[in-house]
PDB file of N, CA and C in Angstrom:
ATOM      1  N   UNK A   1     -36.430 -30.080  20.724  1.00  0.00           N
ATOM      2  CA  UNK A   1     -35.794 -28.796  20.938  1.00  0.00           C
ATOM      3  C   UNK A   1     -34.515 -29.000  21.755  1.00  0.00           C
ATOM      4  N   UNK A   2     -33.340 -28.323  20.959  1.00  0.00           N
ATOM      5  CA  UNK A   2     -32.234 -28.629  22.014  1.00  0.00           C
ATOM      6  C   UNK A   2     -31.879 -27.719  23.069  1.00  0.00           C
ATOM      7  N   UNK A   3     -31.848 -28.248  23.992  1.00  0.00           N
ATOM      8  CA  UNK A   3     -31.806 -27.943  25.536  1.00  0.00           C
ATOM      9  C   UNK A   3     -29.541 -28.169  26.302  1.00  0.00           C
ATOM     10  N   UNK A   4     -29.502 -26.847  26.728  1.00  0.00           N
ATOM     11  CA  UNK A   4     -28.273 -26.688  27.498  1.00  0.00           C
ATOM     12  C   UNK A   4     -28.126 -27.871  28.659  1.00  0.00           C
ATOM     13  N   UNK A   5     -26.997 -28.237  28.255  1.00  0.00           N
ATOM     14  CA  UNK A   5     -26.839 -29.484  29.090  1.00  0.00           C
ATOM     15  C   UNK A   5     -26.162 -28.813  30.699  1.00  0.00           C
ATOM     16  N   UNK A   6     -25.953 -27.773  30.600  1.00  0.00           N
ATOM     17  CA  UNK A   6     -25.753 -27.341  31.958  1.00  0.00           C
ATOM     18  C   UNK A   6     -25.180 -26.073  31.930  1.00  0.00           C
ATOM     19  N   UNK A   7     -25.337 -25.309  33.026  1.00  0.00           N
ATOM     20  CA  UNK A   7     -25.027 -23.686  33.207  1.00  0.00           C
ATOM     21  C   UNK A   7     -23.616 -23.424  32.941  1.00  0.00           C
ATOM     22  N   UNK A   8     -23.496 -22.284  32.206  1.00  0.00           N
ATOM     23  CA  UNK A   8     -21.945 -22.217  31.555  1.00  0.00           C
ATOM     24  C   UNK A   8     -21.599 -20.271  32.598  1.00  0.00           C
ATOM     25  N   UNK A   9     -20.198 -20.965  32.992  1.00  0.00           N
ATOM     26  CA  UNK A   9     -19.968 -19.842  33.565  1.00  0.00           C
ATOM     27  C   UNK A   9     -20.068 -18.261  33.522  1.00  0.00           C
ATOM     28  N   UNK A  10     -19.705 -17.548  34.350  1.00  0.00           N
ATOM     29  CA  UNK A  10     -19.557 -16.477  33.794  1.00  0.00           C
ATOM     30  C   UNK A  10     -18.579 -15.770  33.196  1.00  0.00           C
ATOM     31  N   UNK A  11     -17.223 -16.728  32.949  1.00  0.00           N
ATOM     32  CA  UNK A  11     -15.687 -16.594  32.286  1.00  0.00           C
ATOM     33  C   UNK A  11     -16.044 -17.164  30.756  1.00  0.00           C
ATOM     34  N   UNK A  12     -16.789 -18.462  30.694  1.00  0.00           N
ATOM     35  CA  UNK A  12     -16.968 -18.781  29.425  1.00  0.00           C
ATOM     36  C   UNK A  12     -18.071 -17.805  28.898  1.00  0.00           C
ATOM     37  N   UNK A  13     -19.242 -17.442  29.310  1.00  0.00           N
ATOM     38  CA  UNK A  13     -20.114 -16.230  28.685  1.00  0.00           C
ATOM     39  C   UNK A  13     -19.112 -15.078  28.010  1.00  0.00           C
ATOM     40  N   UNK A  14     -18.743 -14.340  29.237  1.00  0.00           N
ATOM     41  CA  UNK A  14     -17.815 -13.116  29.423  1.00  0.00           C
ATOM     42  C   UNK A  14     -16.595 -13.420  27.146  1.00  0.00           C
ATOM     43  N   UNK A  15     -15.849 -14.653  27.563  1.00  0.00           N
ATOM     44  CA  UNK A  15     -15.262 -14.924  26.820  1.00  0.00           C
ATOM     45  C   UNK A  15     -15.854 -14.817  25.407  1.00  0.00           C
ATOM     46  N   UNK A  16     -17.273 -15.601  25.662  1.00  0.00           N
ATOM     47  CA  UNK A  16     -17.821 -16.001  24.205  1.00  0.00           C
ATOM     48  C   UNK A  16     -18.240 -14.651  23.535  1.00  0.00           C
ATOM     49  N   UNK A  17     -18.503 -13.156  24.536  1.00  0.00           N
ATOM     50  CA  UNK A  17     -19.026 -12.279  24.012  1.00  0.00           C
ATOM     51  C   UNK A  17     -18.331 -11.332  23.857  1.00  0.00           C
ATOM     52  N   UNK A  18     -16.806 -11.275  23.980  1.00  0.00           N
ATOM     53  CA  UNK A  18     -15.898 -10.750  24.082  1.00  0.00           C
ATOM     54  C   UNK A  18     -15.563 -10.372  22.287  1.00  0.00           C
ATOM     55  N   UNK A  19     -15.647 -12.014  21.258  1.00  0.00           N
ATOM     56  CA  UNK A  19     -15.253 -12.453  20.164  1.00  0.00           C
ATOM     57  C   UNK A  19     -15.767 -11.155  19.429  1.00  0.00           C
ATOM     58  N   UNK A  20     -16.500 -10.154  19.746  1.00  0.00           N
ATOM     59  CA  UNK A  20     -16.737  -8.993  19.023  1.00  0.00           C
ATOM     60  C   UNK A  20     -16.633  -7.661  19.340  1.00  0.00           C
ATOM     61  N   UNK A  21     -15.507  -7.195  20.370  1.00  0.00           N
ATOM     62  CA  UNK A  21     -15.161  -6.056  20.963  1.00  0.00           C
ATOM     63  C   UNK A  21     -14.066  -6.034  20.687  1.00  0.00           C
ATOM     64  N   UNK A  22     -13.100  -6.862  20.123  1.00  0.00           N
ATOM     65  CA  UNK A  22     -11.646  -7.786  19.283  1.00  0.00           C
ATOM     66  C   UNK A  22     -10.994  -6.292  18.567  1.00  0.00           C
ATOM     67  N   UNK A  23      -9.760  -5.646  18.645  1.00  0.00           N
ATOM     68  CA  UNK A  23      -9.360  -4.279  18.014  1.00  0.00           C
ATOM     69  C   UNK A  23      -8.888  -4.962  16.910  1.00  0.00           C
ATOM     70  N   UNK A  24      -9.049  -4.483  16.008  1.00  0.00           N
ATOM     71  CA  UNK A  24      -8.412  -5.081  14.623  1.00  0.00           C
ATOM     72  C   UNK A  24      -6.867  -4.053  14.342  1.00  0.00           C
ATOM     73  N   UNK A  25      -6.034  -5.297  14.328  1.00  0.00           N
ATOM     74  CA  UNK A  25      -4.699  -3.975  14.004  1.00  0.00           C
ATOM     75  C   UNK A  25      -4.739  -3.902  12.198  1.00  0.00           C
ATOM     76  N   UNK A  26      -4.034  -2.419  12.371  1.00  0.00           N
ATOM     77  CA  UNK A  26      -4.229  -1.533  11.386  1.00  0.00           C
ATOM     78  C   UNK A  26      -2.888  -2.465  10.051  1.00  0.00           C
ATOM     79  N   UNK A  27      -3.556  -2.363   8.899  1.00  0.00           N
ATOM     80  CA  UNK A  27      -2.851  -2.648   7.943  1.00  0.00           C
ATOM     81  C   UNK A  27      -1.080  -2.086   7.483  1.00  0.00           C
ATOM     82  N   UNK A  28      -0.318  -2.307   7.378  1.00  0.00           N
ATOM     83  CA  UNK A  28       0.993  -1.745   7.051  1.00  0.00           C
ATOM     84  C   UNK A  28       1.622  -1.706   5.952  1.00  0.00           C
ATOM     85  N   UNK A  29       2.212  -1.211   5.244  1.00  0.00           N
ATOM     86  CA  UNK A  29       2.714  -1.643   4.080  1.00  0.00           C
ATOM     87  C   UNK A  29       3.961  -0.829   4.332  1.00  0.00           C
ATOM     88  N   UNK A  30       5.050  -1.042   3.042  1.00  0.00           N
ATOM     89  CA  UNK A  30       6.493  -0.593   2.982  1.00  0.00           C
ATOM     90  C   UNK A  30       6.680   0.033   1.957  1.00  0.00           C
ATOM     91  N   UNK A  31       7.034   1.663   2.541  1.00  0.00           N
ATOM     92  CA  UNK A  31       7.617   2.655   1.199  1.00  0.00           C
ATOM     93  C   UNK A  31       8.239   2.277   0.310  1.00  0.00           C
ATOM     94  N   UNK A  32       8.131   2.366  -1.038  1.00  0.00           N
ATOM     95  CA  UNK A  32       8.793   1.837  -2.406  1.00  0.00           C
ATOM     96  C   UNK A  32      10.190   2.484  -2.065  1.00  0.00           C
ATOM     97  N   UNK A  33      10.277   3.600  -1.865  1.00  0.00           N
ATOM     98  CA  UNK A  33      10.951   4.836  -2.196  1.00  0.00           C
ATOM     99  C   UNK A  33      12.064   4.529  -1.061  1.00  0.00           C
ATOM    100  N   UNK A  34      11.665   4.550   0.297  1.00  0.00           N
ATOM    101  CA  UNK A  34      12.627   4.802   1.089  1.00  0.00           C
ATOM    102  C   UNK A  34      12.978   3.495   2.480  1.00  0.00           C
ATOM    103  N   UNK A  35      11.279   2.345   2.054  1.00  0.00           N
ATOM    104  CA  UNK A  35      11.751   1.149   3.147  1.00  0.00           C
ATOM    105  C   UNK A  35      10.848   1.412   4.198  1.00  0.00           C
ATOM    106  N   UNK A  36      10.314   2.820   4.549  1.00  0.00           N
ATOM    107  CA  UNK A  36       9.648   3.052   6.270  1.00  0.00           C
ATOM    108  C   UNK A  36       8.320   2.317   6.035  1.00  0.00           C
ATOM    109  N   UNK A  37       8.021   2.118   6.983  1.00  0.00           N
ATOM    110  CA  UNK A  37       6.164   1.415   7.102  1.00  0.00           C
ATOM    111  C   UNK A  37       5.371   2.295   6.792  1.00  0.00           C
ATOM    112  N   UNK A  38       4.493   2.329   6.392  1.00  0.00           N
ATOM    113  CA  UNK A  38       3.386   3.148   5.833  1.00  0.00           C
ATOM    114  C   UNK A  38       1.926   2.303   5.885  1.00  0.00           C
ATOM    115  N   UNK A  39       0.884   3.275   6.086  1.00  0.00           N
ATOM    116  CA  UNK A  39      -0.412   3.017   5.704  1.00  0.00           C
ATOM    117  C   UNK A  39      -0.583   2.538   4.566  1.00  0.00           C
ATOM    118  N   UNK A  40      -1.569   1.681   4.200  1.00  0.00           N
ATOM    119  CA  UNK A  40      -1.454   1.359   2.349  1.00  0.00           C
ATOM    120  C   UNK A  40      -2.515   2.904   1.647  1.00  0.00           C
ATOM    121  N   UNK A  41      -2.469   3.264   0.690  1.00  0.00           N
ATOM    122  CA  UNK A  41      -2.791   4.074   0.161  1.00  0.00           C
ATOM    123  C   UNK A  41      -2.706   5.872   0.982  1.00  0.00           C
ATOM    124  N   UNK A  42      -1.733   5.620   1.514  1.00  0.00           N
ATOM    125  CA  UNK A  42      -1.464   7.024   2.339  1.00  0.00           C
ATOM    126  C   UNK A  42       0.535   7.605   1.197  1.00  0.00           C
ATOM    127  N   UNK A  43       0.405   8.839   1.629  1.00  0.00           N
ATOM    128  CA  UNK A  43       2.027   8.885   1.355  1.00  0.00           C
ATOM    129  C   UNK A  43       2.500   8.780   2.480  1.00  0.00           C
ATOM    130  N   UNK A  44       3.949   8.503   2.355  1.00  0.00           N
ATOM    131  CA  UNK A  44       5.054   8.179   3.016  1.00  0.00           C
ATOM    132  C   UNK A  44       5.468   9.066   4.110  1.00  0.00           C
ATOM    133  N   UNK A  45       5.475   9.756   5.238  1.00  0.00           N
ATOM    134  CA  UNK A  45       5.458  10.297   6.724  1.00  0.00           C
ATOM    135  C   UNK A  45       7.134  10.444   6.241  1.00  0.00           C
ATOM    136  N   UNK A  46       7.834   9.970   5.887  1.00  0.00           N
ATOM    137  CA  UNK A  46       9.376   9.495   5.982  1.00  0.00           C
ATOM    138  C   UNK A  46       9.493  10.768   4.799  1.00  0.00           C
ATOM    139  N   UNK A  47       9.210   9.985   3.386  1.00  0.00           N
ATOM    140  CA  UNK A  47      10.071  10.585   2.223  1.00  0.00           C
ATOM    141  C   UNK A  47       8.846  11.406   1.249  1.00  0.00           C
ATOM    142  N   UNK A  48       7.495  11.352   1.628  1.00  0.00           N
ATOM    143  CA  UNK A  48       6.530  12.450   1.137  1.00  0.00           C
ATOM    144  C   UNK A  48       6.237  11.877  -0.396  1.00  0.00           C
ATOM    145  N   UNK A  49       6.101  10.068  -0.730  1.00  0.00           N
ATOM    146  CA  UNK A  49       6.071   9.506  -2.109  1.00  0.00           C
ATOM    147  C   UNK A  49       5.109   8.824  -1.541  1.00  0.00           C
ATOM    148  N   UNK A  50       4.113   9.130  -2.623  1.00  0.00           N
ATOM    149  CA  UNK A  50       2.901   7.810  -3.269  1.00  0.00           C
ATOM    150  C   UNK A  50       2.750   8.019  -4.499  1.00  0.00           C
ATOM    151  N   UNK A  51       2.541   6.764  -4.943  1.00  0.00           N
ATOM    152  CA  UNK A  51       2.484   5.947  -6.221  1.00  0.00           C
ATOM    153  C   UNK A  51       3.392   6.439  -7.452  1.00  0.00           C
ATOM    154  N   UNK A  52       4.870   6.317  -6.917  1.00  0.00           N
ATOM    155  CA  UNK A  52       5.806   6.684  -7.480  1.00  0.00           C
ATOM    156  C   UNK A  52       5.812   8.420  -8.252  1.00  0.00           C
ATOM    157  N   UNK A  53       5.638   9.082  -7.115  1.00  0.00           N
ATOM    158  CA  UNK A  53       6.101  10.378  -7.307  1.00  0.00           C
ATOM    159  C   UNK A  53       6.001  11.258  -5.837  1.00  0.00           C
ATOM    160  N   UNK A  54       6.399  12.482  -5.426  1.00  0.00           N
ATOM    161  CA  UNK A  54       6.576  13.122  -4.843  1.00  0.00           C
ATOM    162  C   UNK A  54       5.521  13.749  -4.260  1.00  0.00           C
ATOM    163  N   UNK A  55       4.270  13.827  -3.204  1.00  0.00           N
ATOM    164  CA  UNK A  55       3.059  14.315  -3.381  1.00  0.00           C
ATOM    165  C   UNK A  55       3.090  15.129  -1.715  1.00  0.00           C
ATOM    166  N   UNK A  56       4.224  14.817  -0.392  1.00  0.00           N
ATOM    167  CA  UNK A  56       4.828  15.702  -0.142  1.00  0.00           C
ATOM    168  C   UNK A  56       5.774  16.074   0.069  1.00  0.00           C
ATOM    169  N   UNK A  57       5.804  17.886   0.655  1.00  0.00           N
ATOM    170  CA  UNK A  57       7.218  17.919   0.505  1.00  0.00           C
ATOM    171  C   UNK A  57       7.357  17.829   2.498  1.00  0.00           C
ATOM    172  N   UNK A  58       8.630  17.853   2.482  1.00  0.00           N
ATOM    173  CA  UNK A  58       9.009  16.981   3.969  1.00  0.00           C
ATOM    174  C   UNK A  58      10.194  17.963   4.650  1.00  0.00           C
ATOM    175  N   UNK A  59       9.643  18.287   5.289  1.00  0.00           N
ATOM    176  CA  UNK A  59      10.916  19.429   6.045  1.00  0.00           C
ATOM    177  C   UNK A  59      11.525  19.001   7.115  1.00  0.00           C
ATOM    178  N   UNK A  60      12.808  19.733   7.097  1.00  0.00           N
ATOM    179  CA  UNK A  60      13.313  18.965   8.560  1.00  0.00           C
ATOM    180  C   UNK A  60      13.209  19.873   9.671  1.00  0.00           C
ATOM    181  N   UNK A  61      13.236  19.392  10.518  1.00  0.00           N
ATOM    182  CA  UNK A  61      12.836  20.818  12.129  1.00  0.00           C
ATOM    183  C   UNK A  61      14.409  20.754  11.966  1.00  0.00           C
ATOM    184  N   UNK A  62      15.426  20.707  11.740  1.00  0.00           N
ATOM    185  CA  UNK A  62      16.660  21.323  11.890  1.00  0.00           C
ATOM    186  C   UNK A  62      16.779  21.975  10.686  1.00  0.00           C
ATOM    187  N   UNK A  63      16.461  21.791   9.643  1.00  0.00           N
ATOM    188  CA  UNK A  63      16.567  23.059   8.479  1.00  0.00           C
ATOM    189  C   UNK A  63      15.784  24.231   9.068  1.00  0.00           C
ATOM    190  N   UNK A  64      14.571  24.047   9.449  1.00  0.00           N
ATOM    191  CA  UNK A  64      13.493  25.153  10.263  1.00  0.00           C
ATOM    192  C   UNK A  64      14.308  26.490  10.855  1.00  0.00           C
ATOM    193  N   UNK A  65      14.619  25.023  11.909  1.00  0.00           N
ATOM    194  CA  UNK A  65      15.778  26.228  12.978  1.00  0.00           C
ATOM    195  C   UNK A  65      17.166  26.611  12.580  1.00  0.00           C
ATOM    196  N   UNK A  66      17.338  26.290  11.681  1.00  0.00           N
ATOM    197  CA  UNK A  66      18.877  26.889  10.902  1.00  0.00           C
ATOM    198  C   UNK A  66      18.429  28.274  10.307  1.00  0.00           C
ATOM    199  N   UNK A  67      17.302  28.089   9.190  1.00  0.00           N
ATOM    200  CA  UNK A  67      16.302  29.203   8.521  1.00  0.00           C
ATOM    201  C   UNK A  67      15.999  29.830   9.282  1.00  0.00           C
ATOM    202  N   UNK A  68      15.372  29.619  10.812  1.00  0.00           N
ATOM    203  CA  UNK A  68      14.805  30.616  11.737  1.00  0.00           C
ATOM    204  C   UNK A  68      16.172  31.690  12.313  1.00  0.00           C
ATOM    205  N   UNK A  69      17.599  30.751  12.740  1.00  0.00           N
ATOM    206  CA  UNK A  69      18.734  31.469  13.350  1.00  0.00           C
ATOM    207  C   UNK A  69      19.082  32.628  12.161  1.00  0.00           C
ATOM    208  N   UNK A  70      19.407  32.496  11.028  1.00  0.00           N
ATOM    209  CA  UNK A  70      20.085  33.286   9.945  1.00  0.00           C
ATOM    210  C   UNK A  70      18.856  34.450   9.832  1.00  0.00           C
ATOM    211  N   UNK A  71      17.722  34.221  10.196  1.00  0.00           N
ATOM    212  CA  UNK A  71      17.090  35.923  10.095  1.00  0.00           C
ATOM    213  C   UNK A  71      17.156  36.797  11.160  1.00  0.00           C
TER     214      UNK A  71
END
């Protein structure tokens, strides 16, 4: 039976059990359409395109408040 050849700290424990609390960073991909980073299978935050078409539409907060002044 194999037997520990000697007491392992509490930095190497700490360490060894660490290997599964690890954040996994999030996947990225690049808008066809316009270049910005994107989620993979999300639309585009930037230009409102997945999988080559238009799915939203994308407003600007300065068109908003132009539309809001003129009423």
């Amino acid at each position: 039976m194999a037997v520990p050849t000697g007491k392992k700290s509490k930095a190497k424990k700490r360490s060894r059990r660490a290997q599964h609390d690890v954040i996994a960073l999030t996947a990225v991909a690049v808008c066809e359409n316009c270049g910005a980073d994107v989620r993979p299978h999300r639309a585009c935050k930037a230009c409102g395109w997945y999988k080559d078409r238009v799915v939203l539409e994308i407003v600007d907060d300065l068109a908003d408040e132009e539309l809001l002044d003129e009423e």
